[in-house]
N, C-alpha and C. Protein backbone atom coordinates (compact mmCIF):
# COMPACT_ATOMS: atom_id res chain seq x y z
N UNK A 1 -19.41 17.34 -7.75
CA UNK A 1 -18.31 16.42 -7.83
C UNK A 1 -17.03 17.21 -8.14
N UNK A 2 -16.19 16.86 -7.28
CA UNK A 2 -14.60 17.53 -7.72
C UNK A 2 -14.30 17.29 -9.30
N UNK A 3 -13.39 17.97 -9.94
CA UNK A 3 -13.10 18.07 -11.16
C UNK A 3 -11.33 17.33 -10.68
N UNK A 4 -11.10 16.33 -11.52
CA UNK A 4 -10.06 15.75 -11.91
C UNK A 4 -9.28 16.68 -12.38
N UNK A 5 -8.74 17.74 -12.53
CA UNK A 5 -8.07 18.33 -13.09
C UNK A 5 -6.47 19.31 -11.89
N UNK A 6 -7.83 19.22 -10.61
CA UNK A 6 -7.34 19.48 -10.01
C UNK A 6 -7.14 19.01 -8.30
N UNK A 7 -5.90 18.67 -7.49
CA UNK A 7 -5.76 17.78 -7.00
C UNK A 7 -6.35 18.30 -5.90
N UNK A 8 -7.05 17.37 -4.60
CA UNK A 8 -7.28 18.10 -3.57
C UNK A 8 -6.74 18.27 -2.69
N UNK A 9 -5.15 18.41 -2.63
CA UNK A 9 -4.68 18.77 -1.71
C UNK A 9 -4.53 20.29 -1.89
N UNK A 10 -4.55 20.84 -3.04
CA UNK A 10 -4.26 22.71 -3.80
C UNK A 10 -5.12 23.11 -3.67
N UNK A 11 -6.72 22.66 -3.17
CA UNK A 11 -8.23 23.37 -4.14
C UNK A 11 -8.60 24.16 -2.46
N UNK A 12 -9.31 24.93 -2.39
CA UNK A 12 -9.75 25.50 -1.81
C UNK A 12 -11.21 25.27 -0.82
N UNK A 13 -11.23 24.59 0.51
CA UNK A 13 -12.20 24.29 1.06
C UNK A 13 -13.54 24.82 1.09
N UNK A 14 -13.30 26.41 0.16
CA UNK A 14 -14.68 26.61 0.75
C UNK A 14 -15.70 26.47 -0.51
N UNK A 15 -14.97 26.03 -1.43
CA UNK A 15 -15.26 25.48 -3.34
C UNK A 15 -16.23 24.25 -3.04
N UNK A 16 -17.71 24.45 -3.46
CA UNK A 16 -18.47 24.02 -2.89
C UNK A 16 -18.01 22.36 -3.58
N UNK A 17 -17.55 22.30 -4.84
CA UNK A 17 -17.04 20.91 -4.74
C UNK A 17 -16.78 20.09 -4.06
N UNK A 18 -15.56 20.61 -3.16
CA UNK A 18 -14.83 20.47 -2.27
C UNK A 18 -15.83 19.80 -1.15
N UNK A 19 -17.26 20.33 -0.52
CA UNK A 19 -17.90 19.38 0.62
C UNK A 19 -17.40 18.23 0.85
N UNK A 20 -17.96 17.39 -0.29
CA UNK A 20 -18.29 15.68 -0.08
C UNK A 20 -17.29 15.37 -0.18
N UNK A 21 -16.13 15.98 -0.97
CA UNK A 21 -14.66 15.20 -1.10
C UNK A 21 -13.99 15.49 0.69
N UNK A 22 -13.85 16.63 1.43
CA UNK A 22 -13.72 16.68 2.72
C UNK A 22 -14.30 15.69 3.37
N UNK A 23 -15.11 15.21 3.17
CA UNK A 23 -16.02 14.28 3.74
C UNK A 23 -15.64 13.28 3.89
N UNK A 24 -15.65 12.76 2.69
CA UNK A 24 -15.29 11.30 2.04
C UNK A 24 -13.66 10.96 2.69
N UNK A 25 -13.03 12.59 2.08
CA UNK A 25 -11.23 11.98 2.90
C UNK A 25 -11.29 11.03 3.59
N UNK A 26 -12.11 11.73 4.36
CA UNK A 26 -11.74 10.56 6.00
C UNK A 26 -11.79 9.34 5.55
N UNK A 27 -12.39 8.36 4.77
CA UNK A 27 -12.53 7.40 4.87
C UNK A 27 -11.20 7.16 4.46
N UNK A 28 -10.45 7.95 3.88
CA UNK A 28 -9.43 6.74 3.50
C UNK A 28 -8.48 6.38 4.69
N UNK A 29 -8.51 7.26 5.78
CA UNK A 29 -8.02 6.80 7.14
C UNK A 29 -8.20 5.22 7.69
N UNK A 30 -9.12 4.88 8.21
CA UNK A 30 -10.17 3.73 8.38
C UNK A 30 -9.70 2.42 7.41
N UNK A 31 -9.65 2.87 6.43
CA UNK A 31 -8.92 2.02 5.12
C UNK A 31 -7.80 2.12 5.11
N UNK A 32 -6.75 2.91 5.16
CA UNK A 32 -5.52 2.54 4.93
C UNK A 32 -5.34 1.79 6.31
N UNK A 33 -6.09 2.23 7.54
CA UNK A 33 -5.73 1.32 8.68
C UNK A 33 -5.75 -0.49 8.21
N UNK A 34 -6.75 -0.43 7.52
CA UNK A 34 -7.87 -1.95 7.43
C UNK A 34 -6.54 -2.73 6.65
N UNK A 35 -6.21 -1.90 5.55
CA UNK A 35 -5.32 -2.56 4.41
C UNK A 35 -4.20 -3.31 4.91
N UNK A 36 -3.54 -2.03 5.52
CA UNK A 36 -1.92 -2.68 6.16
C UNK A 36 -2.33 -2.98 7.37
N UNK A 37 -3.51 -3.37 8.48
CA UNK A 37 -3.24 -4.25 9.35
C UNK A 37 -3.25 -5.83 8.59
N UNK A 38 -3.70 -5.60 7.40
CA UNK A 38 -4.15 -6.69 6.53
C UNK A 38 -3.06 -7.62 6.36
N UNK A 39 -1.49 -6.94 5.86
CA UNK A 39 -0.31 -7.65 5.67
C UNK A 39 0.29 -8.32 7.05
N UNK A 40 0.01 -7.74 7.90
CA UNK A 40 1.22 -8.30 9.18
C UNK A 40 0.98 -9.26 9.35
N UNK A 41 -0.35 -10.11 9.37
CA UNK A 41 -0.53 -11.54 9.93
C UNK A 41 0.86 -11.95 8.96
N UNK A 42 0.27 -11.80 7.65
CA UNK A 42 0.80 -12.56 6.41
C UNK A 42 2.48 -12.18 6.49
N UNK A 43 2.83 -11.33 6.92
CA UNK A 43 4.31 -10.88 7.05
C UNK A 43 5.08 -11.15 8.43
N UNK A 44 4.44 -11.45 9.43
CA UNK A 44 5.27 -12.39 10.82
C UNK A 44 4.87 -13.42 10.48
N UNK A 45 4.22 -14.34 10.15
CA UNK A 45 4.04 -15.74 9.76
C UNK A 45 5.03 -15.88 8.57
N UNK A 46 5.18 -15.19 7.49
CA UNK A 46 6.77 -15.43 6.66
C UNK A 46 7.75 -15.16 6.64
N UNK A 47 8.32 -14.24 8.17
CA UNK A 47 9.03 -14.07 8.41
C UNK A 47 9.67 -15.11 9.66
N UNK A 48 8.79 -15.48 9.88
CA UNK A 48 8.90 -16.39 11.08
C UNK A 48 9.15 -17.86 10.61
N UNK A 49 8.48 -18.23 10.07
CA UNK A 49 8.51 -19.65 9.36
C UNK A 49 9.33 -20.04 8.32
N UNK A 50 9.27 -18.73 7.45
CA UNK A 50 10.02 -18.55 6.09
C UNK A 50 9.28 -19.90 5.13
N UNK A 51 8.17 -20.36 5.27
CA UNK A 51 7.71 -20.90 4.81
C UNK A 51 7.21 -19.88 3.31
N UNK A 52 7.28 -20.54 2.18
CA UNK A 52 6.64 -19.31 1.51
C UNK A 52 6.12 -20.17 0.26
N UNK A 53 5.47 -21.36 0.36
CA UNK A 53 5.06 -22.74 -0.52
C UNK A 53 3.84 -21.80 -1.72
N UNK A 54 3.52 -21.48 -0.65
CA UNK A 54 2.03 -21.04 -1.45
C UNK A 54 1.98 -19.70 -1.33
N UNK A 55 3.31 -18.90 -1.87
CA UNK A 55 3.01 -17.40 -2.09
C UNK A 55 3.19 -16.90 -3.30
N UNK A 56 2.90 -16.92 -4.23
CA UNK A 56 3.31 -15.71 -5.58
C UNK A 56 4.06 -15.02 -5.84
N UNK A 57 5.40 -15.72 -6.52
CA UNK A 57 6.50 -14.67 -6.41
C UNK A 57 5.62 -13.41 -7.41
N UNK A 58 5.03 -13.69 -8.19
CA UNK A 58 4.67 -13.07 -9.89
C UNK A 58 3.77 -11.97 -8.80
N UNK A 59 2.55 -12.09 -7.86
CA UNK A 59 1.95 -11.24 -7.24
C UNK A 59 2.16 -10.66 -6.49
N UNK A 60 3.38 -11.24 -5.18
CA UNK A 60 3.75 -9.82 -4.74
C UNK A 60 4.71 -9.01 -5.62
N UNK A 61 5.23 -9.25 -6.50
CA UNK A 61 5.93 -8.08 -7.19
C UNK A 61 5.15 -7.43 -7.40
N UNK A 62 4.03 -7.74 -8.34
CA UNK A 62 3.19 -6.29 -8.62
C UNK A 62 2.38 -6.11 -7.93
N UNK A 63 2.00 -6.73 -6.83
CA UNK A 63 1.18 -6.03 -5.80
C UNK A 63 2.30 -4.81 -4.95
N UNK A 64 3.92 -5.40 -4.79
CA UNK A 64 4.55 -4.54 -4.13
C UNK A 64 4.98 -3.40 -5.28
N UNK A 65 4.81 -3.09 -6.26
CA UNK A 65 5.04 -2.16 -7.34
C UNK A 65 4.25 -1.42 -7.16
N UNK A 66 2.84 -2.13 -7.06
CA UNK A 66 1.98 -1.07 -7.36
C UNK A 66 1.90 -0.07 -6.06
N UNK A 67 2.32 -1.02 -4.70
CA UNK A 67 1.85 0.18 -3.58
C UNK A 67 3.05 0.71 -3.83
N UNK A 68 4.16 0.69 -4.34
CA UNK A 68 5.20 1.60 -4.41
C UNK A 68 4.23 2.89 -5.12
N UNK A 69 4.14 2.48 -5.89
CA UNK A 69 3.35 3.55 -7.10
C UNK A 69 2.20 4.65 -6.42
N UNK A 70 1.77 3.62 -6.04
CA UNK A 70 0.51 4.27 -4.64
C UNK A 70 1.33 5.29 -3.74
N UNK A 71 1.96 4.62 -3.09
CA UNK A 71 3.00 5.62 -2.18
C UNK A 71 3.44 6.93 -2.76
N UNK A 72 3.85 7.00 -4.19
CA UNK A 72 4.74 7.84 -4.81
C UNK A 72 3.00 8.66 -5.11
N UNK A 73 2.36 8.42 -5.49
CA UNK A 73 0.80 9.29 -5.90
C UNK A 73 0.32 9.99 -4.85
N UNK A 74 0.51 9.30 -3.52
CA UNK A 74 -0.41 9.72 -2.10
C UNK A 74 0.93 11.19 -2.54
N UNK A 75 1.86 10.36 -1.97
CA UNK A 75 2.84 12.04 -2.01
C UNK A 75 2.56 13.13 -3.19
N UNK A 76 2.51 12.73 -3.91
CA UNK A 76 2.25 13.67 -5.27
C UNK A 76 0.94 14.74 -4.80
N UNK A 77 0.22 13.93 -4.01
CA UNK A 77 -1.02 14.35 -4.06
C UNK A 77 -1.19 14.76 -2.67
N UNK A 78 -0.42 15.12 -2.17
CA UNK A 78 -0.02 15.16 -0.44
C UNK A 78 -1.27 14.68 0.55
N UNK A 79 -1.88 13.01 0.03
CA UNK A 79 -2.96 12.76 0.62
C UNK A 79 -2.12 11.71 1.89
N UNK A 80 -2.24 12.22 3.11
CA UNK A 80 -1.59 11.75 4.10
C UNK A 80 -2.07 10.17 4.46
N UNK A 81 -3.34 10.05 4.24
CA UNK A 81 -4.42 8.60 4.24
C UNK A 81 -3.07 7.65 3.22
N UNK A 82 -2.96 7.49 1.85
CA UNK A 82 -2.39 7.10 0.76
C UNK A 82 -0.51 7.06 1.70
N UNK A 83 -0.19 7.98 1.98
CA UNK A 83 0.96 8.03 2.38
C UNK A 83 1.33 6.90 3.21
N UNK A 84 0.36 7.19 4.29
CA UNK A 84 0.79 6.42 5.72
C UNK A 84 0.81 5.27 5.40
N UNK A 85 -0.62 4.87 4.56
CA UNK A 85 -0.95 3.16 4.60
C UNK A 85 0.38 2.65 3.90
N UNK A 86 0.83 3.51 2.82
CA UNK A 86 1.62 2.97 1.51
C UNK A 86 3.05 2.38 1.67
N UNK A 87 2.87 3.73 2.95
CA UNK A 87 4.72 3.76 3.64
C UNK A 87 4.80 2.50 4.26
N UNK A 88 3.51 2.28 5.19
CA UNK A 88 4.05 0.83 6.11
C UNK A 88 3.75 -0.33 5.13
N UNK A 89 2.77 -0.48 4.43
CA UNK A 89 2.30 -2.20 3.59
C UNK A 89 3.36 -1.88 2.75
N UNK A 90 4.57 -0.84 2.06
CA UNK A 90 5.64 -1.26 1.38
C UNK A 90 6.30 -2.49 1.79
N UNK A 91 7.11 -2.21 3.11
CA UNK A 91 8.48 -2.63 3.81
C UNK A 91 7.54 -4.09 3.71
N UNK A 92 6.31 -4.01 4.33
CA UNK A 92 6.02 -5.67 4.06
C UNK A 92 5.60 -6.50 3.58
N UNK A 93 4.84 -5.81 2.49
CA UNK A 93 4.53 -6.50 1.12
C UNK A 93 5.88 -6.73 0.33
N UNK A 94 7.47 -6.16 0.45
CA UNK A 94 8.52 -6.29 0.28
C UNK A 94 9.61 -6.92 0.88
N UNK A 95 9.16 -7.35 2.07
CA UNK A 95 9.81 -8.08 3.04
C UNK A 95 9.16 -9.64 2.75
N UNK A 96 7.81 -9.89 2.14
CA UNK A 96 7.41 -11.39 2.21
C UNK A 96 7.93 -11.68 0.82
N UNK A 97 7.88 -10.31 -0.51
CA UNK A 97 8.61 -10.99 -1.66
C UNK A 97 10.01 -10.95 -1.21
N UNK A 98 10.60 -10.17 -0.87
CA UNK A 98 12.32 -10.64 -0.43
C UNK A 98 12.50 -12.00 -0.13
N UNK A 99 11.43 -12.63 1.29
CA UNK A 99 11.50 -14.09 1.35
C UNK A 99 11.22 -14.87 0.77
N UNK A 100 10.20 -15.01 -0.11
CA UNK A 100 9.95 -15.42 -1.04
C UNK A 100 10.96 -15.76 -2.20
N UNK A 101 11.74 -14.68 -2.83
CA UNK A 101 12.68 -14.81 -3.63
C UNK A 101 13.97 -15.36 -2.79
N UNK A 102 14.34 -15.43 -2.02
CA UNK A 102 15.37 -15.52 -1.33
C UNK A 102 15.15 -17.24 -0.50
N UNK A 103 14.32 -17.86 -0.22
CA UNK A 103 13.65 -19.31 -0.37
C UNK A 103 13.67 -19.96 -1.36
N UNK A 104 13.08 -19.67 -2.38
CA UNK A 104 13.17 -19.81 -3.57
C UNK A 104 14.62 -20.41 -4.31
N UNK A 105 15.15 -18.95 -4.74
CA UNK A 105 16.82 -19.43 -4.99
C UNK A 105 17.23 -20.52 -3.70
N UNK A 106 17.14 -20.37 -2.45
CA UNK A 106 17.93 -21.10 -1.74
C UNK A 106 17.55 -22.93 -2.04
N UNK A 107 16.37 -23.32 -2.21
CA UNK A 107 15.71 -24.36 -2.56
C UNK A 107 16.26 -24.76 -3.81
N UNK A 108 16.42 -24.00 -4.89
CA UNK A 108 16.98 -24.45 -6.08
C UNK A 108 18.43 -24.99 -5.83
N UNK A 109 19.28 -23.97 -4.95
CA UNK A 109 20.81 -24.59 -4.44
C UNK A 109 20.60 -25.76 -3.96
N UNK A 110 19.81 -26.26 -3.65
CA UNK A 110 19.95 -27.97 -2.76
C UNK A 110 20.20 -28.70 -4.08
């Protein structure tokens, strides 16, 4: 098992640790695909409708915090899987709270 101490983007492939974590990488490809194809339904349907009755202002904030956070770690950790997914489910896990908040206030003005 890799040692936490040190990240695997620095460690050395041929560190027998290192196997199963080479291995495993990949999956996070496959997954970051799965994740952020996950938002778009949910992000052209609220962008489109601007319907946003039944969305969580309280959850996408910290769901969109946290992939900020995620984003900022993949980089830290120059894991390109973490990067890619993080970079695109930002803009739209941030684009449905933008509408969200921005519905919201506008509904209260009536």
């Amino acid at each position: 098992m890799a040692r936490p101490d040190k990240p695997l983007a620095g460690r050395d492939p041929a560190d027998p640790d290192m196997t199963n974590n080479l291995d495993l990488q990949w999956l996070g490809y496959p997954a970051a695909v799965l994740t952020t194809l996950a938002f778009l339904p949910q992000a052209w349907l609220t962008l489109r409708t601007r319907n946003v009755a039944g969305i969580s202002a309280a959850t996408y904030a910290a769901l969109t915090a946290g992939v900020g956070l995620w984003l900022v770690y993949g980089w830290s950790q120059g894991d390109w899987a973490l990067i890619l997914a993080n970079g695109v489910t930002l803009p739209l896990a941030g684009s449905i709270l933008a509408t969200k908040l921005w519905e919201d206030a506008r509904a209260k003005r009536r």
